[in-house]
Protein backbone atom coordinates (compact mmCIF):
# COMPACT_ATOMS: atom_id res chain seq x y z
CA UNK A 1 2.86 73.96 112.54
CA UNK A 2 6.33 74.02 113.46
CA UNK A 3 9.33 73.74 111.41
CA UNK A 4 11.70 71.70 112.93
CA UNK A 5 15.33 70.58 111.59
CA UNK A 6 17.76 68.11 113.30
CA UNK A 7 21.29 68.32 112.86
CA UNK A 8 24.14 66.38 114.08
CA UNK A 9 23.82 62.86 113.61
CA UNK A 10 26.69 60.89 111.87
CA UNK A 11 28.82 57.09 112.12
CA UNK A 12 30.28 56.62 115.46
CA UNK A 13 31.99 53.75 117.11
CA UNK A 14 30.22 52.17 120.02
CA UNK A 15 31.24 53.75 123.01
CA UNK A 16 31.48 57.06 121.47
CA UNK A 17 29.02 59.97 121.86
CA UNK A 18 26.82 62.48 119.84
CA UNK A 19 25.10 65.75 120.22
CA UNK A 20 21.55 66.18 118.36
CA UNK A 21 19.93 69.55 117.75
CA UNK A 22 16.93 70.49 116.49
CA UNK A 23 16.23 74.02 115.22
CA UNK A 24 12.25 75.24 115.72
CA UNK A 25 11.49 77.96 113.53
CA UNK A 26 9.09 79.60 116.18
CA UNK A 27 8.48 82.45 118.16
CA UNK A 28 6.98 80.82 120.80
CA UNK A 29 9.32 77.73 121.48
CA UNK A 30 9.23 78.00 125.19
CA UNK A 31 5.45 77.13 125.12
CA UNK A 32 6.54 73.63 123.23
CA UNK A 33 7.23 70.38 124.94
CA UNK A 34 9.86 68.51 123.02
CA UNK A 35 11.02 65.20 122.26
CA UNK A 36 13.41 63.11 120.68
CA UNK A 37 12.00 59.53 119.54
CA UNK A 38 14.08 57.40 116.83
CA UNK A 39 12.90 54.42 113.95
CA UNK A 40 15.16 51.39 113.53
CA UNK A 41 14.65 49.74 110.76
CA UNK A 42 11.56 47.10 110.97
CA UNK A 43 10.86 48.68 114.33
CA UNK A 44 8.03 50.99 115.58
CA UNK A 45 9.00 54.85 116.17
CA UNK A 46 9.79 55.15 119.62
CA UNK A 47 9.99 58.12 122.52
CA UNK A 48 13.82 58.65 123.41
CA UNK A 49 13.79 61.41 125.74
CA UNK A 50 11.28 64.75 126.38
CA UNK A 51 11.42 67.60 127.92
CA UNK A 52 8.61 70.21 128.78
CA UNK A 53 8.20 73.46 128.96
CA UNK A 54 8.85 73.68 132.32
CA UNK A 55 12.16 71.48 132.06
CA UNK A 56 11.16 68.05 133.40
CA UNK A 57 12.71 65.47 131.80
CA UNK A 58 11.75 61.51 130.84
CA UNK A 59 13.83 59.00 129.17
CA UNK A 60 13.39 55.36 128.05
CA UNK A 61 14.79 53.04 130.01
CA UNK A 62 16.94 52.21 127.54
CA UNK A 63 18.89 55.61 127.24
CA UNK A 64 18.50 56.57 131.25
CA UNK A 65 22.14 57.30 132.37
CA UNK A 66 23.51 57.92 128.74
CA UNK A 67 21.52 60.22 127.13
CA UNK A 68 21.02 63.81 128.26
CA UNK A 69 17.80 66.13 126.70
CA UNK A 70 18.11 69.85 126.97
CA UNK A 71 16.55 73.10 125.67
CA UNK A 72 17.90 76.51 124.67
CA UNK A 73 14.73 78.97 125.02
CA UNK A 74 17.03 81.64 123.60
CA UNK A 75 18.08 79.95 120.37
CA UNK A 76 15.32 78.03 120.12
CA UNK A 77 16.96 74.70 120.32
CA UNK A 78 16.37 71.73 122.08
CA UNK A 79 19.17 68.79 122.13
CA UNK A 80 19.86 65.62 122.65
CA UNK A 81 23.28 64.55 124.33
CA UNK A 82 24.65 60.73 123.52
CA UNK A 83 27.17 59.22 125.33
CA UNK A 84 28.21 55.30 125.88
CA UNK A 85 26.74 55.03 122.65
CA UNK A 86 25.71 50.87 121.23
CA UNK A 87 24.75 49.36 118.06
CA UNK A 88 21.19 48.93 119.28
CA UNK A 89 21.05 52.90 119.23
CA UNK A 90 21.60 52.97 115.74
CA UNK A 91 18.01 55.05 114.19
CA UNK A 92 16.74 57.57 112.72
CA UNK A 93 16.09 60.64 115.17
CA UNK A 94 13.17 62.69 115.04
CA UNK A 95 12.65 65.66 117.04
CA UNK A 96 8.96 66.22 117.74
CA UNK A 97 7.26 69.23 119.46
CA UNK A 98 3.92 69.24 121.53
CA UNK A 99 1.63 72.64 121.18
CA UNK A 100 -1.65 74.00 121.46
CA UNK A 101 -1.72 73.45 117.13
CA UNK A 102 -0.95 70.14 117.96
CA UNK A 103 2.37 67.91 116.64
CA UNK A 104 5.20 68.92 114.58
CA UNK A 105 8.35 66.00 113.93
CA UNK A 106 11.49 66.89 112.09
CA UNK A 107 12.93 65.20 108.85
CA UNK A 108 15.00 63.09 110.91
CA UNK A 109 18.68 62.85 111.54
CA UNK A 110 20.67 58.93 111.17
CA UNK A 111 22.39 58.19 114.07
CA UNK A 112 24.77 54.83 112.61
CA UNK A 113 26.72 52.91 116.05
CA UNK A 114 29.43 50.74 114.51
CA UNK A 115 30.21 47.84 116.96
């Protein structure tokens, strides 16, 4: 398993932006594929953006054009850019990586859009 701690979420106004990051406490992090997925309240978890190993990317529809994924083999980092941000992104974000040992998710991070 993976340790995995997200940073960087906070209240914004709607319109406004956010970086994520989520710090892997492996050796191996390039042979992850991560993810960001968020919980609203009442709402199932849901993927937000991913991005493999290899670098492609996938976003919801929701986020395409706004949100940005990214990785940092170096630091071991992968992040989450948020821009034109709205109330109905408001969640908690979990960062989640994919590996041979299977699934690891971060404690989560609130992300709180004020309209």
């Amino acid at each position: 398993q993976v340790q995995l701690v997200e940073s960087g979420g906070g209240l914004v106004q709607a319109g406004g932006s956010l970086r994520l990051s989520c710090a892997a406490s492996t050796s191996i992090f390039s042979m992850y594929d991560m993810g960001w997925y968020r919980q609203a309240p009442g709402k199932q978890r849901e993927m937000v953006a991913s991005i493999t190993r290899g670098g492609s990317t996938d976003y919801a529809d929701s986020v395409k054009g706004r949100f940005t994924v990214s990785r940092d083999n170096a630091k071991n980092t992968v992040y989450l850019q948020m821009n034109s941000l709205k109330s109905e992104d408001t969640a908690v974000y979990y960062c989640n990586a994919k590996g041979a040992a299977g699934n690891s998710w971060g404690q989560g991070t609130q992300v709180t859009v004020s309209s």
